[in-house]
C-alpha atoms as a PDB file:
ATOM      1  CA  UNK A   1    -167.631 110.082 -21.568  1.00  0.00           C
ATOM      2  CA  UNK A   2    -168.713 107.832 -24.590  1.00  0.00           C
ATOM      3  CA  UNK A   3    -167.474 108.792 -27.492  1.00  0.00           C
ATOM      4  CA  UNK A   4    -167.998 107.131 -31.366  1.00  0.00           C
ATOM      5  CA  UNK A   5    -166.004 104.536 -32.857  1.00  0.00           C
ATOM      6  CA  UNK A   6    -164.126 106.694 -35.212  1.00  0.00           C
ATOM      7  CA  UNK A   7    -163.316 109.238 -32.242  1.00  0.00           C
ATOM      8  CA  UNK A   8    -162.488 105.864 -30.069  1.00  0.00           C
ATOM      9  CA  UNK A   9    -159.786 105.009 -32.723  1.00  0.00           C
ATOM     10  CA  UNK A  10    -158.411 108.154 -34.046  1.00  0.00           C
ATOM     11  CA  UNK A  11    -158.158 109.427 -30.004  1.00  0.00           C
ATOM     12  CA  UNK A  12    -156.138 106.015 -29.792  1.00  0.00           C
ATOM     13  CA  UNK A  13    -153.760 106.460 -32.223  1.00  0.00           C
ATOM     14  CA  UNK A  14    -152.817 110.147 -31.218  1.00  0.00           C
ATOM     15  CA  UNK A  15    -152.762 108.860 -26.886  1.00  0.00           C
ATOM     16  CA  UNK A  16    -150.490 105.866 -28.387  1.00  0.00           C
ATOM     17  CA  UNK A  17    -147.935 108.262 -30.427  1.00  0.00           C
ATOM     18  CA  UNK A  18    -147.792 110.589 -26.927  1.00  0.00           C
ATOM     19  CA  UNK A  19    -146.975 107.694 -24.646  1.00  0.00           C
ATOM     20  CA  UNK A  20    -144.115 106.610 -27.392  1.00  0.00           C
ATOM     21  CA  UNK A  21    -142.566 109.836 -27.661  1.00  0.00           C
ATOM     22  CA  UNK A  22    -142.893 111.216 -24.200  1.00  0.00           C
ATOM     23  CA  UNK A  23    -141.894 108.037 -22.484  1.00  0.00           C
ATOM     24  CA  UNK A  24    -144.968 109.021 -19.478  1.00  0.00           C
ATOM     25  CA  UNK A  25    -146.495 106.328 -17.225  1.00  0.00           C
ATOM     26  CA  UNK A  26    -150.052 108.049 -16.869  1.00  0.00           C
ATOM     27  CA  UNK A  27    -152.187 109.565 -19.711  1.00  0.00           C
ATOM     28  CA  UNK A  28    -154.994 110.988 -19.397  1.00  0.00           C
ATOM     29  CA  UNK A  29    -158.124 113.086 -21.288  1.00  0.00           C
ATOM     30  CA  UNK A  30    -160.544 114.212 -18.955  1.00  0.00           C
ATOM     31  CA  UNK A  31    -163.179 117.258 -18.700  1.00  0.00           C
ATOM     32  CA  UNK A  32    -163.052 120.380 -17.104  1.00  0.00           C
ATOM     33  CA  UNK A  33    -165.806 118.828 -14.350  1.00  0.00           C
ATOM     34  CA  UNK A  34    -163.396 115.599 -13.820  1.00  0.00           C
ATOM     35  CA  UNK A  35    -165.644 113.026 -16.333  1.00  0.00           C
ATOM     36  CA  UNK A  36    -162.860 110.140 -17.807  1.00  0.00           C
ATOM     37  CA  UNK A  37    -162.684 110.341 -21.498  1.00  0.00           C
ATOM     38  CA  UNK A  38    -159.375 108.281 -21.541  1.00  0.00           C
ATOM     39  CA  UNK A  39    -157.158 107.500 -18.707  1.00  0.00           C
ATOM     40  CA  UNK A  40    -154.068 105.081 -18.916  1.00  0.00           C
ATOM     41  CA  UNK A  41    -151.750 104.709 -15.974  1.00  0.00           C
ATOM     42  CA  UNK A  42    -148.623 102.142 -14.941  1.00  0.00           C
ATOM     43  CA  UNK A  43    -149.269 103.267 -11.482  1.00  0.00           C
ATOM     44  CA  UNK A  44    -152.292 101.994  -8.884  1.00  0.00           C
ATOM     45  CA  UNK A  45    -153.863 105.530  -9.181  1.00  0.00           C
ATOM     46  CA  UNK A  46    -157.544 105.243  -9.096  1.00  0.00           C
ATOM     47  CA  UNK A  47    -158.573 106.663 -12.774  1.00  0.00           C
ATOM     48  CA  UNK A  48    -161.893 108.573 -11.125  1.00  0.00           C
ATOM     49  CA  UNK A  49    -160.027 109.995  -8.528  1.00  0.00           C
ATOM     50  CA  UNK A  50    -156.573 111.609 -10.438  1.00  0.00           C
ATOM     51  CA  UNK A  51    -159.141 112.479 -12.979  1.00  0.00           C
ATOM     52  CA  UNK A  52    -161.335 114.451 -10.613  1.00  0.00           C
ATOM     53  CA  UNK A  53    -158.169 115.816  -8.978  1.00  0.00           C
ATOM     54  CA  UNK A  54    -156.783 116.885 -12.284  1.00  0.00           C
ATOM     55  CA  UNK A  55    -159.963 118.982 -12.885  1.00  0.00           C
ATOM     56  CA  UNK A  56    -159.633 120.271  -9.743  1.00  0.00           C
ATOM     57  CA  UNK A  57    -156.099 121.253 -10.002  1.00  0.00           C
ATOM     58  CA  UNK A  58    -156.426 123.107 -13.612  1.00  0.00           C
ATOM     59  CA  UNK A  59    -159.990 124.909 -12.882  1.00  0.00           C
ATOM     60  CA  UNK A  60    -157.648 126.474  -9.674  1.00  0.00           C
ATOM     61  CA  UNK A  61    -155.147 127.211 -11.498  1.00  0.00           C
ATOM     62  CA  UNK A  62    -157.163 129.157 -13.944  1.00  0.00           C
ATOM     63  CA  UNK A  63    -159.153 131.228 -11.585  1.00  0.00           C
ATOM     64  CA  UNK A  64    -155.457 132.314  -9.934  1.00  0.00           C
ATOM     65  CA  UNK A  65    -154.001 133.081 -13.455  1.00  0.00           C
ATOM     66  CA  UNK A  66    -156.989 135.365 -14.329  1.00  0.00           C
ATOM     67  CA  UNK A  67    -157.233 136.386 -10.801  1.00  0.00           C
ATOM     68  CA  UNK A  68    -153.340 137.145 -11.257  1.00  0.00           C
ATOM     69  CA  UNK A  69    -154.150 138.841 -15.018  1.00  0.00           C
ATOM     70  CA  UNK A  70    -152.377 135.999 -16.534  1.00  0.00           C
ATOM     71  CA  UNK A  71    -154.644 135.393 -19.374  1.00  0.00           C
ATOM     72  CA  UNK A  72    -155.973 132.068 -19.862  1.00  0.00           C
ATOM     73  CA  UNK A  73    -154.236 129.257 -18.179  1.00  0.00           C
ATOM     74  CA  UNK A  74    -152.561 126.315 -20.663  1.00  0.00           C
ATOM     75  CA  UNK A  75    -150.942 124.051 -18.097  1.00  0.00           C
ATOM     76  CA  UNK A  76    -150.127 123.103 -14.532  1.00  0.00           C
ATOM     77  CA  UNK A  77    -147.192 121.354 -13.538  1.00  0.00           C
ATOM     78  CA  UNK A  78    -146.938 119.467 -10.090  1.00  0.00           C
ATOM     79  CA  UNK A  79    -143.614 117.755  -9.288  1.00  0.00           C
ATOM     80  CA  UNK A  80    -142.939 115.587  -6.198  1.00  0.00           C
ATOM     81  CA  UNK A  81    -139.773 113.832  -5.255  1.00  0.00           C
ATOM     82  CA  UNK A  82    -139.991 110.962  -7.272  1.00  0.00           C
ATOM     83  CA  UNK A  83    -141.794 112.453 -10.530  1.00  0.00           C
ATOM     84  CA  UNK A  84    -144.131 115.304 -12.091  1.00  0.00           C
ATOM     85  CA  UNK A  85    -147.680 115.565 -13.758  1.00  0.00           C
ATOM     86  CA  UNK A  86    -148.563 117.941 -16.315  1.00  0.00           C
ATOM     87  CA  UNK A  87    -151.986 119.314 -16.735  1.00  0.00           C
ATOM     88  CA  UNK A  88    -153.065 120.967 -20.284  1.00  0.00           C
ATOM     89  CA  UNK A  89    -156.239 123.275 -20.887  1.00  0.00           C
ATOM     90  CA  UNK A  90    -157.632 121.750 -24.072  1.00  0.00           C
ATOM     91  CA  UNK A  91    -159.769 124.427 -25.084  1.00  0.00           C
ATOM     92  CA  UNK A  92    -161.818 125.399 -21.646  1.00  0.00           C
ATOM     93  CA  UNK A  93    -163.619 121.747 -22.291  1.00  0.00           C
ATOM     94  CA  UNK A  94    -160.866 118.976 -21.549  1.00  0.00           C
ATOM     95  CA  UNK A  95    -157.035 118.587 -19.951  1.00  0.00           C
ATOM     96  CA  UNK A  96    -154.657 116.290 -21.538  1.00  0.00           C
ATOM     97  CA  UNK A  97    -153.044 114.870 -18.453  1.00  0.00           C
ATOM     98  CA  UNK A  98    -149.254 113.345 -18.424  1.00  0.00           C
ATOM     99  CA  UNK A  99    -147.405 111.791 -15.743  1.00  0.00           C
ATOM    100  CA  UNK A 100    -144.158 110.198 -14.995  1.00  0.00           C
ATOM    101  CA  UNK A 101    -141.081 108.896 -12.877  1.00  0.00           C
ATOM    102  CA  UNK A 102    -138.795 109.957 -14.833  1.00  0.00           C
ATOM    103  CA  UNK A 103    -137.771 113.315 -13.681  1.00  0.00           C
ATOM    104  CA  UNK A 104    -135.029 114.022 -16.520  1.00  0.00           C
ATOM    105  CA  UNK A 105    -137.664 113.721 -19.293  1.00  0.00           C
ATOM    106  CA  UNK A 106    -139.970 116.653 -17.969  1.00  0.00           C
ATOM    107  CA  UNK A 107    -139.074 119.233 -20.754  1.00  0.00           C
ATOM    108  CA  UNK A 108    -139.760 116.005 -23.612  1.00  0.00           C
ATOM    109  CA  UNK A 109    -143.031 115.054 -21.955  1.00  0.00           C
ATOM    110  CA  UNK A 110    -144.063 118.620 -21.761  1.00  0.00           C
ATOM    111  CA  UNK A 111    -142.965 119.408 -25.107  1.00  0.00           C
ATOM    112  CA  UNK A 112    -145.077 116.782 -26.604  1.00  0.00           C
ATOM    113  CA  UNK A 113    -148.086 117.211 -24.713  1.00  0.00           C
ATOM    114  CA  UNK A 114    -147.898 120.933 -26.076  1.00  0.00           C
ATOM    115  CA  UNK A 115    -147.181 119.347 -29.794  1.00  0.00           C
ATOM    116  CA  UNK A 116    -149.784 116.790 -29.467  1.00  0.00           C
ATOM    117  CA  UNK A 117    -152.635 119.332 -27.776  1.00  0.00           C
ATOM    118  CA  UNK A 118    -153.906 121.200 -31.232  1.00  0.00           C
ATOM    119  CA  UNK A 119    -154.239 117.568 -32.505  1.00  0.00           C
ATOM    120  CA  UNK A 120    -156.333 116.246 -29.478  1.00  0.00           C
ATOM    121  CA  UNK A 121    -158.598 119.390 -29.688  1.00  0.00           C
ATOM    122  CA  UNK A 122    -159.282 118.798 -32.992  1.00  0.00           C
ATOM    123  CA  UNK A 123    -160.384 115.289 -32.443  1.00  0.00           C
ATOM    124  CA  UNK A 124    -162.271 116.213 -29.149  1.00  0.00           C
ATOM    125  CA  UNK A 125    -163.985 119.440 -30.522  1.00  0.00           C
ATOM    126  CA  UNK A 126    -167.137 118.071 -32.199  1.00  0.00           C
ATOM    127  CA  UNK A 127    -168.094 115.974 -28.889  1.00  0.00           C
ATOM    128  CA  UNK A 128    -171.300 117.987 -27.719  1.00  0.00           C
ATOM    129  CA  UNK A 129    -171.401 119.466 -24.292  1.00  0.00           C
ATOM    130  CA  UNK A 130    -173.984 116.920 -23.645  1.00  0.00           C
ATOM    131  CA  UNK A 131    -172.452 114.101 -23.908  1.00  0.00           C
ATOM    132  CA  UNK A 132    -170.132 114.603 -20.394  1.00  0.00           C
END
């Protein structure tokens, strides 16, 4: 997804505060159909693929939380032995993606991925449909 300079930079500076204060190894903003908007990672992950799985993974988890009468779905959470992602609904148009090994910092990292989301959507919400 191309975005404009002033996006590009203001986007930067809100991803770069994130990483600081949740101390994650992958970042990510991607759409609801998988499209990269920005996607960091210490890891070998291939960015296309953890982006497409991401979408996958948060459009199934909101059809089973309607499907359940849940409401709307904010975030998925997937832990494995050595770590944990956390998915956030940005607004039915993008998911703010966070990952890392550090299994003791899950409730910081998911605390400021909720803290930082209203901020993301605000800088994301002008970006026309068209555009991803």
């Amino acid at each position: 997804v191309r975005v404009s300079q002033a996006i590009a930079q203001t986007l930067s500076k809100e991803l770069h505060a994130i990483t600081n204060e949740g101390n994650l190894d992958t970042l990510a903003i991607v759409t609801q159909t998988g499209a990269r908007v920005a996607f960091f990672t210490k890891t070998s992950a291939d960015a296309s693929e953890l982006s497409a799985i991401a979408a996958a993974l948060v459009n199934a988890g909101a059809l089973a939380s309607n499907k359940l009468g849940f409401d709307d779905l904010t975030d998925v959470m997937v832990r494995g032995t050595n770590g944990f992602l956390i998915l956030r609904a940005l607004f039915g148009r993008f998911v703010l993606v966070g990952g890392t090994s550090n299994i003791g910092a899950f409730t910081k990292a998911a605390t400021v991925l909720v803290n930082h989301s209203k901020s993301i959507s605000d800088i994301l919400k002008d970006i026309p449909d068209e555009m991803y």
